[in-house]
N, C-alpha and C. Protein backbone atom coordinates (compact mmCIF):
# COMPACT_ATOMS: atom_id res chain seq x y z
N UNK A 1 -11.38 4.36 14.99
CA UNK A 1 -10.76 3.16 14.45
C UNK A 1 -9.69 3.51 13.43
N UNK A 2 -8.61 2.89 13.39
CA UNK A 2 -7.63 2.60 12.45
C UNK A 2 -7.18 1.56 11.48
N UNK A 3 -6.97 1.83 10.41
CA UNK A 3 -6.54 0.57 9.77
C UNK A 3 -5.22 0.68 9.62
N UNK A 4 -4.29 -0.56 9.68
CA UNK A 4 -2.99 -0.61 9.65
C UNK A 4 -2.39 -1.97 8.20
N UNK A 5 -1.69 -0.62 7.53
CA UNK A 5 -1.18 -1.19 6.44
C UNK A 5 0.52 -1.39 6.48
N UNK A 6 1.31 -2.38 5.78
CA UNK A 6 2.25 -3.03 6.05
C UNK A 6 2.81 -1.86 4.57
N UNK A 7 4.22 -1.68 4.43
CA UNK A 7 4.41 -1.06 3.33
C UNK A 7 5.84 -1.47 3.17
N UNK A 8 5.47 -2.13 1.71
CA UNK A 8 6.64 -2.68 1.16
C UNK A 8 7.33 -1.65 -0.01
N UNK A 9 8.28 -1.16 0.08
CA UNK A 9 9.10 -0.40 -0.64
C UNK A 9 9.82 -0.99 -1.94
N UNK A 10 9.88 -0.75 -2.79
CA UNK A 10 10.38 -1.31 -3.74
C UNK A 10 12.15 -0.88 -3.62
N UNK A 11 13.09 -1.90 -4.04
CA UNK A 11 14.44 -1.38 -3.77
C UNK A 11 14.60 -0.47 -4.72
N UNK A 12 13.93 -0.43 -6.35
CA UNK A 12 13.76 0.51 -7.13
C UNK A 12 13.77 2.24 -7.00
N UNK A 13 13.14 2.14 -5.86
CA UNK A 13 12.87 3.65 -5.53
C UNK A 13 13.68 4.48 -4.91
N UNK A 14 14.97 3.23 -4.37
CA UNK A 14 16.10 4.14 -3.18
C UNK A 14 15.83 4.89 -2.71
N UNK A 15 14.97 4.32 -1.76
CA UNK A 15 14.16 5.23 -0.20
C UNK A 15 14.20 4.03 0.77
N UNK A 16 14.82 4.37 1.46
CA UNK A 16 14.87 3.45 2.81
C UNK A 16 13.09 3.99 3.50
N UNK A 17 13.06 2.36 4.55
CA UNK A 17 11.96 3.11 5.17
C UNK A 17 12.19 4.07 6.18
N UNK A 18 13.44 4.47 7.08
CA UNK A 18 13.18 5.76 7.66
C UNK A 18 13.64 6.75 6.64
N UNK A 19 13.24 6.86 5.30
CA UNK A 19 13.73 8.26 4.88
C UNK A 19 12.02 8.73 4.70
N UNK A 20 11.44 6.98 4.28
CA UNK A 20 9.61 7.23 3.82
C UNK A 20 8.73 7.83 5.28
N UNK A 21 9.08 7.30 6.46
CA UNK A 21 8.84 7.23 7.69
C UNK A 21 9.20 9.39 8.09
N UNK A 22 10.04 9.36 7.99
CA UNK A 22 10.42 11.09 7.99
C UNK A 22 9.74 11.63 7.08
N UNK A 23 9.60 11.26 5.67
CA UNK A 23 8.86 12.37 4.72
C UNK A 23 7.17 12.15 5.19
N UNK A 24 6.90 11.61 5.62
CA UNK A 24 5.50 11.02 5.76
C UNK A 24 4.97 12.23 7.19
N UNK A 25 5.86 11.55 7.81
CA UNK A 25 5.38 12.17 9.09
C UNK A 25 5.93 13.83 9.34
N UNK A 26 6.42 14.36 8.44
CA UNK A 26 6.53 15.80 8.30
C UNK A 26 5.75 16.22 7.02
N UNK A 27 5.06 15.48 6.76
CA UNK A 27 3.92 16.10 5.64
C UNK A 27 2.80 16.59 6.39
N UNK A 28 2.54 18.02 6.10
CA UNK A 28 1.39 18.26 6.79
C UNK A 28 0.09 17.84 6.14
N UNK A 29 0.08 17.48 5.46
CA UNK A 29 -1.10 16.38 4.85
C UNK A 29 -1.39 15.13 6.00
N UNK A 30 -0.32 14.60 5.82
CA UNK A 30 -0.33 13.26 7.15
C UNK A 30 -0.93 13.51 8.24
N UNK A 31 -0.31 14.87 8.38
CA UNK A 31 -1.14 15.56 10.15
C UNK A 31 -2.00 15.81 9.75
N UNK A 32 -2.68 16.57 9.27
CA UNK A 32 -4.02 16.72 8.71
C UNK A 32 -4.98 15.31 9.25
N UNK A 33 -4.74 14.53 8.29
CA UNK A 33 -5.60 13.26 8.49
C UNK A 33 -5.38 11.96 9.86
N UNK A 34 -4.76 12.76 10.52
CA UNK A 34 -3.88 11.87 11.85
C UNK A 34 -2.98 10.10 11.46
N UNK A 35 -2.67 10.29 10.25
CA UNK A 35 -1.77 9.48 10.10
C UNK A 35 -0.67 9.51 9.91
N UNK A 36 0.00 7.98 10.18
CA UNK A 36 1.31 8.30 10.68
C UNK A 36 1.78 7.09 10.47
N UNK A 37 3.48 7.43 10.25
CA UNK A 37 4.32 5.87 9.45
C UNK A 37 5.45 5.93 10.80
N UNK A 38 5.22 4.45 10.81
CA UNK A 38 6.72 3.88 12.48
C UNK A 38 7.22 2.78 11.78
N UNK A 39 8.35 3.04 12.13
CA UNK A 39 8.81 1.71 11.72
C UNK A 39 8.62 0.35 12.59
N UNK A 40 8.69 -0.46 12.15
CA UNK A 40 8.43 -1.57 12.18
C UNK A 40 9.37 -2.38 13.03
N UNK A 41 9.33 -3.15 13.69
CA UNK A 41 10.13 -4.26 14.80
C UNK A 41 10.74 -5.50 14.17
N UNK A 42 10.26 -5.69 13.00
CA UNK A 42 10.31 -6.84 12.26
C UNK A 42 11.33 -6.60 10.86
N UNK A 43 12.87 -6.07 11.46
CA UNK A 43 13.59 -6.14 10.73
C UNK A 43 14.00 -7.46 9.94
N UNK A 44 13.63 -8.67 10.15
CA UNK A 44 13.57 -9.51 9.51
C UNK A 44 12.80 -10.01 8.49
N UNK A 45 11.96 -9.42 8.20
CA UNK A 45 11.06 -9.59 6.83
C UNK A 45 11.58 -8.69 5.83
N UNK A 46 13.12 -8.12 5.52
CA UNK A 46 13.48 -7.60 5.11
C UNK A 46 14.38 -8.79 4.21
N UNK A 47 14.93 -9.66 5.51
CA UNK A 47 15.84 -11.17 4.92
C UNK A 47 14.45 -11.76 4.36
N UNK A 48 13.33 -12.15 5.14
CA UNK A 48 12.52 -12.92 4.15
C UNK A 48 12.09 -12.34 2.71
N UNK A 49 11.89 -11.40 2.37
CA UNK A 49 11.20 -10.71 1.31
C UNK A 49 11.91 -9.42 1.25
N UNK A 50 12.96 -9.46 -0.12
CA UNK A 50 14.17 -7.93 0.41
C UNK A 50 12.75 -6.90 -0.24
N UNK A 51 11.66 -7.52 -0.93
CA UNK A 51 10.82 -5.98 -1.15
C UNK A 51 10.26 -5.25 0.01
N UNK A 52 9.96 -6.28 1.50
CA UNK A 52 9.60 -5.97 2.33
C UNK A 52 10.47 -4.56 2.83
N UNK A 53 9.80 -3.40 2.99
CA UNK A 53 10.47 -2.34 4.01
C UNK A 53 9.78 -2.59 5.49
N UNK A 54 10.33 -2.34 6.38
CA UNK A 54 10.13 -2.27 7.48
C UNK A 54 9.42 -1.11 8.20
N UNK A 55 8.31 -0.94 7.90
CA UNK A 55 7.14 0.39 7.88
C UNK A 55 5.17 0.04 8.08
N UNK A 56 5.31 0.75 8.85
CA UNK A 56 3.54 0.23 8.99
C UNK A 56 2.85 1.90 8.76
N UNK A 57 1.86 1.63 8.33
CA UNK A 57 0.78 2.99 8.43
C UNK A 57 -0.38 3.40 9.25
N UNK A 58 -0.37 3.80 9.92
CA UNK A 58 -1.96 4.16 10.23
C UNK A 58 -2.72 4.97 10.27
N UNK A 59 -3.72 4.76 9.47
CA UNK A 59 -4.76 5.96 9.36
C UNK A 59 -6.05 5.53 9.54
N UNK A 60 -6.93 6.62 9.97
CA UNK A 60 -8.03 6.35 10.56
C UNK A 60 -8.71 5.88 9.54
N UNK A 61 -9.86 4.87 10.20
CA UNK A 61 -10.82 4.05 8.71
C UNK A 61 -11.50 4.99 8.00
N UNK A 62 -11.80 6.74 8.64
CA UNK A 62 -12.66 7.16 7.76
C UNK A 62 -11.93 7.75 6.57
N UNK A 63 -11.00 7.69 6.18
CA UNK A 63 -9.97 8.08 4.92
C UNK A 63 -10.17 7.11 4.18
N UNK A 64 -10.44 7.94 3.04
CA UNK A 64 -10.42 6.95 1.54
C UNK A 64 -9.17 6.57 0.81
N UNK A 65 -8.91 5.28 0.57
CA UNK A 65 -7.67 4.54 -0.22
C UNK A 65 -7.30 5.34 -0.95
N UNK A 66 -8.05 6.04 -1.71
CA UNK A 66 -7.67 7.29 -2.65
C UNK A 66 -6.80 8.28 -1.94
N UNK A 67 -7.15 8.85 -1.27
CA UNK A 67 -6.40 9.78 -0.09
C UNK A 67 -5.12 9.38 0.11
N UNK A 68 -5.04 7.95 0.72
CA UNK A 68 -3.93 6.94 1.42
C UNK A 68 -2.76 7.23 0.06
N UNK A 69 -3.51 7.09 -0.99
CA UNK A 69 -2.45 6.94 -2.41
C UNK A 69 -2.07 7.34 -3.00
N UNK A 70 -2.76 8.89 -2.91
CA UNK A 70 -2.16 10.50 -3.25
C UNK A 70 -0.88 10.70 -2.92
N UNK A 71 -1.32 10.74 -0.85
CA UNK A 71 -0.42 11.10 -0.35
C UNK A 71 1.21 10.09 0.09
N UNK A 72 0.80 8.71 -0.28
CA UNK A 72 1.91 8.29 -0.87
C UNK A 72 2.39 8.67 -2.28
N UNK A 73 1.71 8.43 -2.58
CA UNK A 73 2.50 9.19 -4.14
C UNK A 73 3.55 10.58 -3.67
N UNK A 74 2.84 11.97 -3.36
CA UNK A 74 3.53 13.37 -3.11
C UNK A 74 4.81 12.97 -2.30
N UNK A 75 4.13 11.99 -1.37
CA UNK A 75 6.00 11.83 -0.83
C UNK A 75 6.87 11.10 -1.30
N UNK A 76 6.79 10.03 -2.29
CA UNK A 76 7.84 9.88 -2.41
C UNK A 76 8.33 10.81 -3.81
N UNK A 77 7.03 11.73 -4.57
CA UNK A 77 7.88 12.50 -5.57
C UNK A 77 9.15 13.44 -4.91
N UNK A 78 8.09 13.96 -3.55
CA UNK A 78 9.24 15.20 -2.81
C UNK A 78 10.40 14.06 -2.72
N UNK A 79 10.47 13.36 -2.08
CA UNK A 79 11.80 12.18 -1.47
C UNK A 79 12.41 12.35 -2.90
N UNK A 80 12.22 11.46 -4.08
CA UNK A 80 13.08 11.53 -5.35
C UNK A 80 13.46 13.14 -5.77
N UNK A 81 12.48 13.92 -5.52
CA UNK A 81 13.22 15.52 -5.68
C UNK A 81 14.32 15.62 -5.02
N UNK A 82 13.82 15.68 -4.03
CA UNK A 82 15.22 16.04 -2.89
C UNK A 82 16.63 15.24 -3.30
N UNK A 83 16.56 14.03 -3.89
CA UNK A 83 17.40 13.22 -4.20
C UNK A 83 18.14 13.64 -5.43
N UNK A 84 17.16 14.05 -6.15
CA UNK A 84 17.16 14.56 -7.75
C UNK A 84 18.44 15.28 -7.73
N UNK A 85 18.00 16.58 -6.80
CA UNK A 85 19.30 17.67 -6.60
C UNK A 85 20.56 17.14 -5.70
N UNK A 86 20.72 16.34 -5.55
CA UNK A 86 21.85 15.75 -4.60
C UNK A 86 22.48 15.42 -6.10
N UNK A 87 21.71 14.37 -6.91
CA UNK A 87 22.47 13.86 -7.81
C UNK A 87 21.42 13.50 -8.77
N UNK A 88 21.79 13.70 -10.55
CA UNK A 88 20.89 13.46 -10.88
C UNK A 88 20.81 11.67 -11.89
N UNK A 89 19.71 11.62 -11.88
CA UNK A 89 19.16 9.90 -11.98
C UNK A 89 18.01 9.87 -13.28
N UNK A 90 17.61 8.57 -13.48
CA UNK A 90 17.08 8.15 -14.60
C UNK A 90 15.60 9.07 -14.74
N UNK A 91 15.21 9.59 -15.92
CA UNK A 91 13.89 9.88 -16.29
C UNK A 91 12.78 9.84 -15.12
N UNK A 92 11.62 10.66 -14.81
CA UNK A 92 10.65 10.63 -14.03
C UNK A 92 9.94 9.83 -14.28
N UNK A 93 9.70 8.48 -13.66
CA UNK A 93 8.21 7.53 -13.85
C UNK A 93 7.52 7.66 -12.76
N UNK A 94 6.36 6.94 -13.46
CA UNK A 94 5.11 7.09 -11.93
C UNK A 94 5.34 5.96 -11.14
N UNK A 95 4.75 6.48 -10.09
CA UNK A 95 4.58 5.63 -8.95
C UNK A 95 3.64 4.44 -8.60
N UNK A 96 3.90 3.69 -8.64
CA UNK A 96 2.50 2.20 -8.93
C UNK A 96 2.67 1.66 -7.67
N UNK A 97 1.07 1.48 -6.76
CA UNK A 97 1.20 0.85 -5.64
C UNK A 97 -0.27 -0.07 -5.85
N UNK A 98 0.08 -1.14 -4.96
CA UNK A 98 -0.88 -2.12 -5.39
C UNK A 98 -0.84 -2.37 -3.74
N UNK A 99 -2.19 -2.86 -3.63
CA UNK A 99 -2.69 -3.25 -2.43
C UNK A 99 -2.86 -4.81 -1.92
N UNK A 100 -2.49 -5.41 -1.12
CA UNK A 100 -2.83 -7.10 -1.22
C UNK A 100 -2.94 -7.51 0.34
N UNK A 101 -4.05 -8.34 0.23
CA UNK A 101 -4.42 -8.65 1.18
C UNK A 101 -4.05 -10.03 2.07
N UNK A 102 -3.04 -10.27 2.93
CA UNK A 102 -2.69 -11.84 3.46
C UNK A 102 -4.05 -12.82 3.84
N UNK A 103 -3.91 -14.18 3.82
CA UNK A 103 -5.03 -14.68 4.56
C UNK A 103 -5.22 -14.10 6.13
N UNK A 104 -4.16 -14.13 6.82
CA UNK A 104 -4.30 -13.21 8.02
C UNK A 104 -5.06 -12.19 8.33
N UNK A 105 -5.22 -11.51 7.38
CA UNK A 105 -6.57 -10.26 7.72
C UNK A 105 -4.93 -8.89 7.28
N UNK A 106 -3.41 -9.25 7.27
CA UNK A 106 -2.77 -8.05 6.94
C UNK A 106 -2.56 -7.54 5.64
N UNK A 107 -2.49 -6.44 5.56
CA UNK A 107 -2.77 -5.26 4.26
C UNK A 107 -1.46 -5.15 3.79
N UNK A 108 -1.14 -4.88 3.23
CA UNK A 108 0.40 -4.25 2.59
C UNK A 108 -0.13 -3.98 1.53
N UNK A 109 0.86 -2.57 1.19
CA UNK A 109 0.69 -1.72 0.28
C UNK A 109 2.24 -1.79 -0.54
N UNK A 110 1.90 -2.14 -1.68
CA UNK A 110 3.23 -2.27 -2.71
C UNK A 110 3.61 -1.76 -3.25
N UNK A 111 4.96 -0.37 -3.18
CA UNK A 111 5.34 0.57 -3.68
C UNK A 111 6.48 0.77 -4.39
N UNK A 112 6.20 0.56 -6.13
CA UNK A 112 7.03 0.62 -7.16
C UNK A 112 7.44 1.42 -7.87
N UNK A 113 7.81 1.40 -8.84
CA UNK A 113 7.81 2.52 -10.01
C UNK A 113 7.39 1.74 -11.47
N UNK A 114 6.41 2.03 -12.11
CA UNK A 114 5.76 1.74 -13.04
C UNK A 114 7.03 1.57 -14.28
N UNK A 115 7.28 0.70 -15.46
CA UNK A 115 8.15 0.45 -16.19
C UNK A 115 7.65 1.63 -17.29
């Protein structure tokens, strides 16, 4: 079994979702745990909600949220590294993701940068 989470990007973070979608799925962590980020069909929940990124997750149910939130975290530090040396940008903050649940039964995971 899999659970599938919706992942909203914060525009804060200047990471598109195929840059999160590439760092994700070349993490050998990700392979490790057989999960994996696609983008999404529903380029329009981008006009409804610009926090919305266009990205789904899936990982198997036996992985702990903890796990799920690590390894979001490591990628997007590598992603802002890599960025870092292109050009450099404001002070290092952490990464704050919050989890919320629709009446629908869908998950999204909310990925910011802490003030």
């Amino acid at each position: 079994d899999y659970r599938l989470y919706h992942i909203a990007l914060s525009p804060d973070l200047d990471i598109t979702p195929e840059e999160f979608a590439d760092a994700w799925n070349e993490a050998a962590e990700a392979r490790e745990i057989d999960a994996d980020v696609r983008l999404s069909q529903t380029s329009g929940a981008k006009f409804l909600d610009p926090l919305l990124a266009a990205a789904l997750l899936s990982v198997p149910a036996t992985v702990a949220s903890s796990e799920i939130y690590d390894l979001i975290k490591s990628v997007i530090h590598r992603l802002q590294e890599k960025k870092a040396q292109a050009q450099p940008q404001a002070p290092h903050r952490h990464v704050h993701i919050e989890q919320t649940k629709k009446p629908d039964g869908t998950e999204i995971l909310i990925i910011d940068m802490d003030e």
